[in-house]
PDB file of N, CA and C in Angstrom:
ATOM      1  N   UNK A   1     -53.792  11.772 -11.725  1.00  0.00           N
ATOM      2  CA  UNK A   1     -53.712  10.574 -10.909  1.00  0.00           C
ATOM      3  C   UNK A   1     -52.972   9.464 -11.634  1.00  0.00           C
ATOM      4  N   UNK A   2     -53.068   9.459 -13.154  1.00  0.00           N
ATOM      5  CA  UNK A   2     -52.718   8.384 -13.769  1.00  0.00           C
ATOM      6  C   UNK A   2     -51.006   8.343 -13.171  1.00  0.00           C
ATOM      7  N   UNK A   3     -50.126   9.763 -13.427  1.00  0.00           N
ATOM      8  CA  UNK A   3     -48.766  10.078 -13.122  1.00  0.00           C
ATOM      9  C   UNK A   3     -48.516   9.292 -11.721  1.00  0.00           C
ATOM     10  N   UNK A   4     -49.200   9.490 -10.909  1.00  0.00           N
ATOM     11  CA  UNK A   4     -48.909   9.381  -9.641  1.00  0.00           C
ATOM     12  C   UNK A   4     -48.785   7.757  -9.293  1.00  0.00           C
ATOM     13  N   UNK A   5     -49.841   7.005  -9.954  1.00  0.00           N
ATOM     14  CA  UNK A   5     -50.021   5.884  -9.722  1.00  0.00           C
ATOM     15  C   UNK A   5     -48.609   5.268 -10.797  1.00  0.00           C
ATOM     16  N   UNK A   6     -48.169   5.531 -11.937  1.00  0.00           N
ATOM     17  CA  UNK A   6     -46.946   5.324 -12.399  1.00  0.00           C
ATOM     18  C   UNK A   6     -45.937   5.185 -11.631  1.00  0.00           C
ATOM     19  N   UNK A   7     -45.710   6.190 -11.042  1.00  0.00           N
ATOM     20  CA  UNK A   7     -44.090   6.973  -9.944  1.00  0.00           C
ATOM     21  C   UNK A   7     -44.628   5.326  -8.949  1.00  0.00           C
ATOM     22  N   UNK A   8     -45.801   5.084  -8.056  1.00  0.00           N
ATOM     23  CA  UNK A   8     -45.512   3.977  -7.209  1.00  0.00           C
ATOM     24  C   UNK A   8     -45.338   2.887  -7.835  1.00  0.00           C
ATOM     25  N   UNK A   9     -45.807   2.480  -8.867  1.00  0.00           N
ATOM     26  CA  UNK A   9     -45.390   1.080  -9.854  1.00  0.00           C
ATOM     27  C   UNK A   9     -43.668   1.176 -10.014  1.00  0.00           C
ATOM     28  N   UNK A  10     -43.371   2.056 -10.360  1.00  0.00           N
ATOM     29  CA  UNK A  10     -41.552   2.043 -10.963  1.00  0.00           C
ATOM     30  C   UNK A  10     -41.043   2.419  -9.242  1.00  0.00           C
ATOM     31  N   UNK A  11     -41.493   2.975  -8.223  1.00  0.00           N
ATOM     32  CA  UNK A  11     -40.922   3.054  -6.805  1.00  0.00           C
ATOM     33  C   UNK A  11     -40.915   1.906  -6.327  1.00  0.00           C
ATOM     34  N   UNK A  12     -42.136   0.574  -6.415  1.00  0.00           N
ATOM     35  CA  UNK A  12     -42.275  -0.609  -6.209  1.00  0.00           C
ATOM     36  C   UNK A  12     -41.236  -1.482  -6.580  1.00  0.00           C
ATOM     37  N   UNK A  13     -41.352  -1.561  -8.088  1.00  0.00           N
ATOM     38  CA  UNK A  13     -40.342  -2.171  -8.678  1.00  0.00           C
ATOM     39  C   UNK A  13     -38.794  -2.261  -8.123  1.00  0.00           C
ATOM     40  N   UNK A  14     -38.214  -0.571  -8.062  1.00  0.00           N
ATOM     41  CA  UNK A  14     -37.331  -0.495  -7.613  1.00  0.00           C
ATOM     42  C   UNK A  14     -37.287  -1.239  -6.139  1.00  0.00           C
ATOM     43  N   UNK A  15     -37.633  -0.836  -5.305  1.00  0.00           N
ATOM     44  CA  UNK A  15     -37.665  -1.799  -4.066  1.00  0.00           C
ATOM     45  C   UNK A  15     -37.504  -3.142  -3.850  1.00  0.00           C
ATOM     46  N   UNK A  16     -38.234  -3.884  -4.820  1.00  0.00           N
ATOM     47  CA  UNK A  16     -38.113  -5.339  -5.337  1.00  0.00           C
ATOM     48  C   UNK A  16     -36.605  -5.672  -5.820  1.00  0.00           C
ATOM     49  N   UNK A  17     -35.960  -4.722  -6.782  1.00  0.00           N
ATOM     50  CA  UNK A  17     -35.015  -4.894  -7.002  1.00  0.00           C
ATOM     51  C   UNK A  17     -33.444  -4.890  -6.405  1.00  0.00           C
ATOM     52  N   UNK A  18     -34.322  -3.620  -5.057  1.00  0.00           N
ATOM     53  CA  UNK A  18     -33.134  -3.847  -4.101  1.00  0.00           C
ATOM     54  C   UNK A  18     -33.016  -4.685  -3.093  1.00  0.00           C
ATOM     55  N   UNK A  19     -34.035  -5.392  -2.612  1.00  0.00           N
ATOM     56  CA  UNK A  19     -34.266  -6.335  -1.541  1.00  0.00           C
ATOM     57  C   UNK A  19     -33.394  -7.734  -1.517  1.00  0.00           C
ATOM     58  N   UNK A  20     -32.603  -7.778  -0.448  1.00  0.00           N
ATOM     59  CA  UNK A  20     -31.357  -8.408  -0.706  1.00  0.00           C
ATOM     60  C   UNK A  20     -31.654 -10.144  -0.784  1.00  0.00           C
ATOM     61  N   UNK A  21     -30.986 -11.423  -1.312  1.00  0.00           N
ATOM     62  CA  UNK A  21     -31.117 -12.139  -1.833  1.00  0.00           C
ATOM     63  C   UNK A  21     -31.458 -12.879  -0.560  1.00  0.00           C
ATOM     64  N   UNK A  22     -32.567 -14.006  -0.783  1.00  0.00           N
ATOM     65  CA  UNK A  22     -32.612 -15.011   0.387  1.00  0.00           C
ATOM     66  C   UNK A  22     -31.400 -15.219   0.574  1.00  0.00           C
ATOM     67  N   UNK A  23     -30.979 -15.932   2.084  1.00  0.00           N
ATOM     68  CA  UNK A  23     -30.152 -16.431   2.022  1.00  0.00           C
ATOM     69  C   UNK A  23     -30.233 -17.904   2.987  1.00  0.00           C
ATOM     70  N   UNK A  24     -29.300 -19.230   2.541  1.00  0.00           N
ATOM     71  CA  UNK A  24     -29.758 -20.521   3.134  1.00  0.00           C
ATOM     72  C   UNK A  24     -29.152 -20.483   4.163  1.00  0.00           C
ATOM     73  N   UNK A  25     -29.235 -21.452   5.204  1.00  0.00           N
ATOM     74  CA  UNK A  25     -28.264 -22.293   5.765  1.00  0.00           C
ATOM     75  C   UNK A  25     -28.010 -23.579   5.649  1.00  0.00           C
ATOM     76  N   UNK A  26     -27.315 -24.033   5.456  1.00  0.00           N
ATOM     77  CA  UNK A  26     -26.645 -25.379   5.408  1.00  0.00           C
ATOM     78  C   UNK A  26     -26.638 -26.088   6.773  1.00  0.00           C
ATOM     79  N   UNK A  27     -27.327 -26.962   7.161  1.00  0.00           N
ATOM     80  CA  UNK A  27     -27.343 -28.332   7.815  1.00  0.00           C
ATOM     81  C   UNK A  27     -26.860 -29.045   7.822  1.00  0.00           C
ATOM     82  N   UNK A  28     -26.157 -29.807   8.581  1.00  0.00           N
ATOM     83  CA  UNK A  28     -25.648 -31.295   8.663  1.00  0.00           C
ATOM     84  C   UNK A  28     -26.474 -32.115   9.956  1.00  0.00           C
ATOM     85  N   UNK A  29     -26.797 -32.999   9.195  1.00  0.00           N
ATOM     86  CA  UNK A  29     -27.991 -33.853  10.094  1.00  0.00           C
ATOM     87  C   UNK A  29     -27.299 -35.009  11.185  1.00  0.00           C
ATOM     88  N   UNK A  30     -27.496 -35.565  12.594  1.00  0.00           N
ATOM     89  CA  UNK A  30     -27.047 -36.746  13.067  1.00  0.00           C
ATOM     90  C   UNK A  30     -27.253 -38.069  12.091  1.00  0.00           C
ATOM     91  N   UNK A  31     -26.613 -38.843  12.372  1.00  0.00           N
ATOM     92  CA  UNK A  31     -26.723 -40.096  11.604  1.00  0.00           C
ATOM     93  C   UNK A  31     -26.110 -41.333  12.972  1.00  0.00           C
ATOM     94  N   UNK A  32     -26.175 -42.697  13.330  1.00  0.00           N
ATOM     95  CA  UNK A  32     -25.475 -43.403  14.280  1.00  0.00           C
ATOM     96  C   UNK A  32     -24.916 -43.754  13.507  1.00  0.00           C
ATOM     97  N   UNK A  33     -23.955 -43.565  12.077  1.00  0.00           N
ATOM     98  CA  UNK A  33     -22.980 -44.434  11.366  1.00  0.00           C
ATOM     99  C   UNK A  33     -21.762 -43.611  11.133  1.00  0.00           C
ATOM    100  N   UNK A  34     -21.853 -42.173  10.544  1.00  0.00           N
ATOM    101  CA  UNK A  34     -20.866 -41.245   9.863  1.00  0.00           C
ATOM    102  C   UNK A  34     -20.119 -41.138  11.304  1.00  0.00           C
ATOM    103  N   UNK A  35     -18.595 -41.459  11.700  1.00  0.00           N
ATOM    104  CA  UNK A  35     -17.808 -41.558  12.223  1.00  0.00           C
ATOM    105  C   UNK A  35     -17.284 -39.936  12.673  1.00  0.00           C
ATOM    106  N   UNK A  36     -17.563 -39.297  13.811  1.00  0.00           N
ATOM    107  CA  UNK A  36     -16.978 -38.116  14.262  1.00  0.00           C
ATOM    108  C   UNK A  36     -16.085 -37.544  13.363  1.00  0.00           C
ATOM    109  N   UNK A  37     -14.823 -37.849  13.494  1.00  0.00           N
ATOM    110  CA  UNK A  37     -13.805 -37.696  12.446  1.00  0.00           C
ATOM    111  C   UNK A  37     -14.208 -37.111  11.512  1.00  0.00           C
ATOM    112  N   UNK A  38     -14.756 -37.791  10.564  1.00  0.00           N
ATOM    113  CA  UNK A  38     -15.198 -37.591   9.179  1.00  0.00           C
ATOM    114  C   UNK A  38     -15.562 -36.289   9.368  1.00  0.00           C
ATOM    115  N   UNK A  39     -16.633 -36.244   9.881  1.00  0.00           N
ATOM    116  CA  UNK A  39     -18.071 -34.838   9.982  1.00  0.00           C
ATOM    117  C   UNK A  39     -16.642 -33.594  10.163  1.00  0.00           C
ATOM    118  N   UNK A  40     -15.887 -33.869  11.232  1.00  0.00           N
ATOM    119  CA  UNK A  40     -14.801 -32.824  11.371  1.00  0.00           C
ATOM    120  C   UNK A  40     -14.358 -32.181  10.020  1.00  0.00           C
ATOM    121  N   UNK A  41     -13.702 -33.497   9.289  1.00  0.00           N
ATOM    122  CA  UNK A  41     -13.390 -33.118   8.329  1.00  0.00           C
ATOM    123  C   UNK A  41     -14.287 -32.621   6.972  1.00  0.00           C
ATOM    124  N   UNK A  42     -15.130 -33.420   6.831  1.00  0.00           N
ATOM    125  CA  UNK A  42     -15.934 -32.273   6.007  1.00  0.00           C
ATOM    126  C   UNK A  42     -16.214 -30.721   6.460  1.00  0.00           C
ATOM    127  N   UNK A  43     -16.683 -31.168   7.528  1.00  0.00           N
ATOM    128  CA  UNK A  43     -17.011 -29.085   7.983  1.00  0.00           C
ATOM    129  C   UNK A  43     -15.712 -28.229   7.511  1.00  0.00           C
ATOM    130  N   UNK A  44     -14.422 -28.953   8.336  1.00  0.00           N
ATOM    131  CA  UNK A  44     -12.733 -28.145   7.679  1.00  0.00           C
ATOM    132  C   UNK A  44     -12.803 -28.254   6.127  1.00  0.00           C
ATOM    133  N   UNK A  45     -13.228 -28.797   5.662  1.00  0.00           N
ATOM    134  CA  UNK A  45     -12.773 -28.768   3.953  1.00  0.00           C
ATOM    135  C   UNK A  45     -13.999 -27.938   3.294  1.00  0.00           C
ATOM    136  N   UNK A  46     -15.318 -28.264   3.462  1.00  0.00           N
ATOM    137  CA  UNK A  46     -16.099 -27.649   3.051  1.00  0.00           C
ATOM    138  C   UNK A  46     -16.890 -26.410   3.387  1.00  0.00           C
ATOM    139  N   UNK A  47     -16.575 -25.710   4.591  1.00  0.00           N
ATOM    140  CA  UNK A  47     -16.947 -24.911   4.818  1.00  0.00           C
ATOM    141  C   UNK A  47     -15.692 -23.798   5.794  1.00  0.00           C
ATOM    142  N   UNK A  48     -14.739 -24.329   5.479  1.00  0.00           N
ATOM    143  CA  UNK A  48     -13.433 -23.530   5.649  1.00  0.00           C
ATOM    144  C   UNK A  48     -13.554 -22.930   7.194  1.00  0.00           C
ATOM    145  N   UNK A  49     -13.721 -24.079   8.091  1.00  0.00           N
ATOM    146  CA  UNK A  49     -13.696 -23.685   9.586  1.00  0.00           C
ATOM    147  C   UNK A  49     -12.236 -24.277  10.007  1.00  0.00           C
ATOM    148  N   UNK A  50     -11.780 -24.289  11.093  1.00  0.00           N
ATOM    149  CA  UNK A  50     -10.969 -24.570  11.819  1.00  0.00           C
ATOM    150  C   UNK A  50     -11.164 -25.822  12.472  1.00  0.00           C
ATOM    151  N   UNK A  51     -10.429 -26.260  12.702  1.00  0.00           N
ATOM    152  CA  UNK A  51     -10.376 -27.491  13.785  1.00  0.00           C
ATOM    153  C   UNK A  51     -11.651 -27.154  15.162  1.00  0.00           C
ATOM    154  N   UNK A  52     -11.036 -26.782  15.852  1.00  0.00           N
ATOM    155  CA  UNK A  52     -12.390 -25.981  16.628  1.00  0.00           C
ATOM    156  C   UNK A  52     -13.542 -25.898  17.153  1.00  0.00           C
ATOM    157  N   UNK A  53     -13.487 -24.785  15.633  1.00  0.00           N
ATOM    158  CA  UNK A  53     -14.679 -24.543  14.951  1.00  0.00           C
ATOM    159  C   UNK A  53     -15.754 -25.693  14.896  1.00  0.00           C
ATOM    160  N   UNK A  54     -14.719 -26.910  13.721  1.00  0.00           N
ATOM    161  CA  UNK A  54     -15.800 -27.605  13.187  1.00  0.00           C
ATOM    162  C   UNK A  54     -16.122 -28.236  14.532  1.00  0.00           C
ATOM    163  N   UNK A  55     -15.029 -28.857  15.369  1.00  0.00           N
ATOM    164  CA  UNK A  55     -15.539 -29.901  16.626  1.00  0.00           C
ATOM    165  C   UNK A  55     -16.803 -29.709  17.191  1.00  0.00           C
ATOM    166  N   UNK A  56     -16.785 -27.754  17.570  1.00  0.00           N
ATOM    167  CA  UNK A  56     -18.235 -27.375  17.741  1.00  0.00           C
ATOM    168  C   UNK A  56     -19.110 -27.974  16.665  1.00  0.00           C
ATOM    169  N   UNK A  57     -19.258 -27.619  15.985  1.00  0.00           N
ATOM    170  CA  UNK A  57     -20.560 -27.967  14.969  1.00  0.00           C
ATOM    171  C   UNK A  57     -20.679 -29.172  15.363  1.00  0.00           C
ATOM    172  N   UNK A  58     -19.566 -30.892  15.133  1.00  0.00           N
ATOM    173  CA  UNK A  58     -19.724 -31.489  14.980  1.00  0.00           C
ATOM    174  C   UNK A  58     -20.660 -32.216  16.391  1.00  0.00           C
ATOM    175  N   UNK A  59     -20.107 -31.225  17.596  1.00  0.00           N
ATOM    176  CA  UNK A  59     -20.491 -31.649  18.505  1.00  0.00           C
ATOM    177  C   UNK A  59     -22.081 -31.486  18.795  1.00  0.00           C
ATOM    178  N   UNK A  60     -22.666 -30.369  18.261  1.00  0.00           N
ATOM    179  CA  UNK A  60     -24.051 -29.705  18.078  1.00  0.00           C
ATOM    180  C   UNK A  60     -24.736 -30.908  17.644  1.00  0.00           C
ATOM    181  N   UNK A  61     -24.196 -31.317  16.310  1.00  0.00           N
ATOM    182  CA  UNK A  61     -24.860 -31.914  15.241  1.00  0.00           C
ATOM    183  C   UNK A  61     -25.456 -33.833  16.521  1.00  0.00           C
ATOM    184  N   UNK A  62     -23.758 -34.065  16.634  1.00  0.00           N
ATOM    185  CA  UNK A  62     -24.322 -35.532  17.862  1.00  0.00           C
ATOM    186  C   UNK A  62     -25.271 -35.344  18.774  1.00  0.00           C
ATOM    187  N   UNK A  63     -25.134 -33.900  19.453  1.00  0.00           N
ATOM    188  CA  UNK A  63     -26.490 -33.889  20.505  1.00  0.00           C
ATOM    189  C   UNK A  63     -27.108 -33.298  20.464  1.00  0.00           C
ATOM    190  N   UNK A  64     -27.569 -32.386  19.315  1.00  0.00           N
ATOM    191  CA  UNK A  64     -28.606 -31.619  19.644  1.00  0.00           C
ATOM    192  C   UNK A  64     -29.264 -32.414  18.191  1.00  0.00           C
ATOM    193  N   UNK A  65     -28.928 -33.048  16.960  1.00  0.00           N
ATOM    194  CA  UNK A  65     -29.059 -33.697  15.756  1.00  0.00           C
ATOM    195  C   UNK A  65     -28.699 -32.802  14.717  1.00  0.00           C
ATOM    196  N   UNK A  66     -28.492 -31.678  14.803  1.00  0.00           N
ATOM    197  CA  UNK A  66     -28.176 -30.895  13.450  1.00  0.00           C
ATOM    198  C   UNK A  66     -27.637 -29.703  13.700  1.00  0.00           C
ATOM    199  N   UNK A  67     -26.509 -29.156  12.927  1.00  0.00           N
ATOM    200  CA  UNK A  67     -25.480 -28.458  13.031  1.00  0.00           C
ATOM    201  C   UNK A  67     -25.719 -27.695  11.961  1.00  0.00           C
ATOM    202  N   UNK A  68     -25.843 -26.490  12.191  1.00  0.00           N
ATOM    203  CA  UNK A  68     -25.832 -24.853  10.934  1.00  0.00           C
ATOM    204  C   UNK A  68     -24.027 -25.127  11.297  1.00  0.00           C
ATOM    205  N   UNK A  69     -23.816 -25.365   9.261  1.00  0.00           N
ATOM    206  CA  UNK A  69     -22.294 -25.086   8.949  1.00  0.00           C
ATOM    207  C   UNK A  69     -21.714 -23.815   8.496  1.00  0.00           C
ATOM    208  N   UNK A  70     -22.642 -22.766   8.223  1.00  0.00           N
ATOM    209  CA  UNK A  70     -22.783 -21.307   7.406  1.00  0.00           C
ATOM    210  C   UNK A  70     -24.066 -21.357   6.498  1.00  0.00           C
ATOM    211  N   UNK A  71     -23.863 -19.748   6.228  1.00  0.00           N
ATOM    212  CA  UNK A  71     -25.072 -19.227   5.960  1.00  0.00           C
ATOM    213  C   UNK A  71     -25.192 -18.555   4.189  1.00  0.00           C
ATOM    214  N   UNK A  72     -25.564 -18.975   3.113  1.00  0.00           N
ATOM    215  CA  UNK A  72     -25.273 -18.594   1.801  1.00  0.00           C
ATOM    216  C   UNK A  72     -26.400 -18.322   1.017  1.00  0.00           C
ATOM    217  N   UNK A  73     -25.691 -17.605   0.382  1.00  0.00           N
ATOM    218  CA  UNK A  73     -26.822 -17.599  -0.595  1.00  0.00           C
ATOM    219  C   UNK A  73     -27.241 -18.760  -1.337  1.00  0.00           C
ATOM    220  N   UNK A  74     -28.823 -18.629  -2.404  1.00  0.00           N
ATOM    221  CA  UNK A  74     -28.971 -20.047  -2.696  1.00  0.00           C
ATOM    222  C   UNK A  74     -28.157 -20.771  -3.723  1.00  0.00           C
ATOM    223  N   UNK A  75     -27.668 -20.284  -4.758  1.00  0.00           N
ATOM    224  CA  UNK A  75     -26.577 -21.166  -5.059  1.00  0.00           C
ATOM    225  C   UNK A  75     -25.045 -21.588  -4.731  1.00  0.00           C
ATOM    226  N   UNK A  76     -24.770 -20.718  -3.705  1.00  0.00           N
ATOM    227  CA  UNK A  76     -23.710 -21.302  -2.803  1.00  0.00           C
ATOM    228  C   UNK A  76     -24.114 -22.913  -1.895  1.00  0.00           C
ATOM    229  N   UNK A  77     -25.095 -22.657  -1.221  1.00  0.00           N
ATOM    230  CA  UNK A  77     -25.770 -23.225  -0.382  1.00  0.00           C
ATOM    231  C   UNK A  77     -25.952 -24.688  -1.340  1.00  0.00           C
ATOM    232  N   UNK A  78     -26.433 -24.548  -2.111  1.00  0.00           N
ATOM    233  CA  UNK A  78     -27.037 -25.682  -3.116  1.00  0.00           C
ATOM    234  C   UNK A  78     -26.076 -26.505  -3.267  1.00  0.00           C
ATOM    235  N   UNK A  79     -24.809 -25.736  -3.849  1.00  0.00           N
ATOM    236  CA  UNK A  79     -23.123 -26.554  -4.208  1.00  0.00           C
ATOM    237  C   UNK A  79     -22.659 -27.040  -3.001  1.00  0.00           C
ATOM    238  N   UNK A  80     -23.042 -26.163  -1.670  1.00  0.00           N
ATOM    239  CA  UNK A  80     -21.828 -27.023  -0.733  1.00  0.00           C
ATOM    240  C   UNK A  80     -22.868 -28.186  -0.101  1.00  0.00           C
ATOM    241  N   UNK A  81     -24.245 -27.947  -0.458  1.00  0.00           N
ATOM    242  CA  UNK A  81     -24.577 -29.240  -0.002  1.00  0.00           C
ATOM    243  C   UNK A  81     -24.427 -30.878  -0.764  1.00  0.00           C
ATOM    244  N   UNK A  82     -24.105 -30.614  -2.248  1.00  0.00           N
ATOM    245  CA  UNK A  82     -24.371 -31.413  -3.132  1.00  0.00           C
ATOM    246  C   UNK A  82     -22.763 -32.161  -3.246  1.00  0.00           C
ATOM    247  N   UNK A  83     -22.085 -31.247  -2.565  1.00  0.00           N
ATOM    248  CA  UNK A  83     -20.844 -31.383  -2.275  1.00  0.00           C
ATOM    249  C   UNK A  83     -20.483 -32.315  -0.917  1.00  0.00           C
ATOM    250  N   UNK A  84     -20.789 -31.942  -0.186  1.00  0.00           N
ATOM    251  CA  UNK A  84     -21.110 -32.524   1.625  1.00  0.00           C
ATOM    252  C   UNK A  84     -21.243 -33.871   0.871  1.00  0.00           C
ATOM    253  N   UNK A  85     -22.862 -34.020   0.505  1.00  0.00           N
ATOM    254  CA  UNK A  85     -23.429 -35.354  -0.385  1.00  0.00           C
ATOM    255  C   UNK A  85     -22.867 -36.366  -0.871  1.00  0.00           C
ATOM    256  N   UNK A  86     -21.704 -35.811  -2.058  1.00  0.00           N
ATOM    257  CA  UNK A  86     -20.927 -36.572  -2.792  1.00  0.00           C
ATOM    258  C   UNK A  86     -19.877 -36.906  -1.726  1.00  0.00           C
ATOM    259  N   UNK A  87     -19.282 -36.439  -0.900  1.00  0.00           N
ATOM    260  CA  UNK A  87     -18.375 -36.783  -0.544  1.00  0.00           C
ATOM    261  C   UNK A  87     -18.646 -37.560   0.402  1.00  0.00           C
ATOM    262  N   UNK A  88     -19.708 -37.423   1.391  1.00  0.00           N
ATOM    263  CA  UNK A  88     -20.194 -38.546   2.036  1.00  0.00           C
ATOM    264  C   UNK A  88     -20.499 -39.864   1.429  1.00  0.00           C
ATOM    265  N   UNK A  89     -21.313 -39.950   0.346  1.00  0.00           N
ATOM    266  CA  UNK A  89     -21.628 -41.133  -0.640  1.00  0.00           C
ATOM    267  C   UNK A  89     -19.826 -41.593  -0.617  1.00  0.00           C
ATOM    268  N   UNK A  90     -19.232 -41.200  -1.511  1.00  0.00           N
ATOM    269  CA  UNK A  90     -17.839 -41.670  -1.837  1.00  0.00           C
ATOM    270  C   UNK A  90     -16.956 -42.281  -0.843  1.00  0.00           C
ATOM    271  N   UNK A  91     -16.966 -41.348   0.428  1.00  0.00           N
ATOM    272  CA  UNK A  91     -16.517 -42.441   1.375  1.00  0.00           C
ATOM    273  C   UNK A  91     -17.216 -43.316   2.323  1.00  0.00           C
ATOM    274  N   UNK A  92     -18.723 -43.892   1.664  1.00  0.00           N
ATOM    275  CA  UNK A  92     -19.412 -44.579   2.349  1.00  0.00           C
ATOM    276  C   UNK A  92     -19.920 -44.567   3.855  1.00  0.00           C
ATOM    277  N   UNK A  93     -20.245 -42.942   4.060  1.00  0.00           N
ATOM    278  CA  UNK A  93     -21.263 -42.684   4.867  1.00  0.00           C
ATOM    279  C   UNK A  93     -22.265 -42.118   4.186  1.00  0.00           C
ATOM    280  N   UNK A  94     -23.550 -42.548   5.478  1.00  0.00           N
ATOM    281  CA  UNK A  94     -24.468 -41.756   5.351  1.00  0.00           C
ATOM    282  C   UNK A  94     -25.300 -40.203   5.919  1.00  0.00           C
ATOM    283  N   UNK A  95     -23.873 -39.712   5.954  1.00  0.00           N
ATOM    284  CA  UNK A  95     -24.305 -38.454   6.367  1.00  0.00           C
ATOM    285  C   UNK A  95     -25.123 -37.351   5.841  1.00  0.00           C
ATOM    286  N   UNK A  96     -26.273 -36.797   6.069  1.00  0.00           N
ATOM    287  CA  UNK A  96     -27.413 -36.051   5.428  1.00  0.00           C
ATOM    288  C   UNK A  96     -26.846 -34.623   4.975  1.00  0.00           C
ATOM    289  N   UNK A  97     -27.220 -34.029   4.391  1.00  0.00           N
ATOM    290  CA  UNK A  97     -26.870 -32.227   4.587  1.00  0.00           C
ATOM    291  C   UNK A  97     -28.042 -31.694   3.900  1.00  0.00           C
ATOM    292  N   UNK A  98     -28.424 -30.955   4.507  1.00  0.00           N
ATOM    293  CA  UNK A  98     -29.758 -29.850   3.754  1.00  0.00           C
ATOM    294  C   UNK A  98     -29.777 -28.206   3.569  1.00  0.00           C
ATOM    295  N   UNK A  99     -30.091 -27.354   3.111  1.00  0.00           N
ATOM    296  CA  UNK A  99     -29.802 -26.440   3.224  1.00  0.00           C
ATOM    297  C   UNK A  99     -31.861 -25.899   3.340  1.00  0.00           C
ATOM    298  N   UNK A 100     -31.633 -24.788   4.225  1.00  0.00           N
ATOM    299  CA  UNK A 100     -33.197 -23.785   4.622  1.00  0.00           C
ATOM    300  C   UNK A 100     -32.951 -22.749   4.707  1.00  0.00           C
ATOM    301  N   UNK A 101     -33.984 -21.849   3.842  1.00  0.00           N
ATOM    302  CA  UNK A 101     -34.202 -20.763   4.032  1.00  0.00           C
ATOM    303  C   UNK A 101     -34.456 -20.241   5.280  1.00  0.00           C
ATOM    304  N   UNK A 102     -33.260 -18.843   5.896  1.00  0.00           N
ATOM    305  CA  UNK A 102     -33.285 -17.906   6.719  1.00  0.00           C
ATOM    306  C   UNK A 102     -34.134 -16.816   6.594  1.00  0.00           C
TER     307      UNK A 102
END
């Protein structure tokens, strides 16, 4: 019995090891200040959408309050939000971004 109970500890393990990585999504929150425009352009620069593309999101984000920009793993996710962040700060909006576990 001792064998047997071994083989499921190292079968366990293995399993653990293959189980694929959380992964986030990235948010962009409404705000009444951050200027349409802008939000466009962050989504095109930071998350490599299209014109489009981002308008959708941006449009989600005004009426529904929050816009999924893509979906990453957690240190992808972490950078493009901290990124979103800075670049909002710098050009003096206050636009939010968060990233949640899927």
């Amino acid at each position: 019995m001792g064998i047997k109970h071994e083989n499921n500890t190292v079968l366990e393990k293995q399993a653990q090891k293959l189980k694929p990585p959380s992964m986030y999504q990235v948010v962009l929150l409404n705000d009444d200040y951050t200027p349409m425009e802008f939000v466009v352009a962050v989504i095109q620069e930071h998350f490599n959408k299209d014109r489009e593309t981002a308008m959708q999101i941006m449009l989600k984000v005004h009426v529904e309050g929050r816009g999924v920009c893509g979906v990453y793993t957690k240190d992808v996710a972490l950078t493009k939000v901290e990124l979103v962040l800075t670049h909002a700060k710098h050009a003096g909006h206050p636009l939010q971004c968060v990233m949640e576990e899927v």
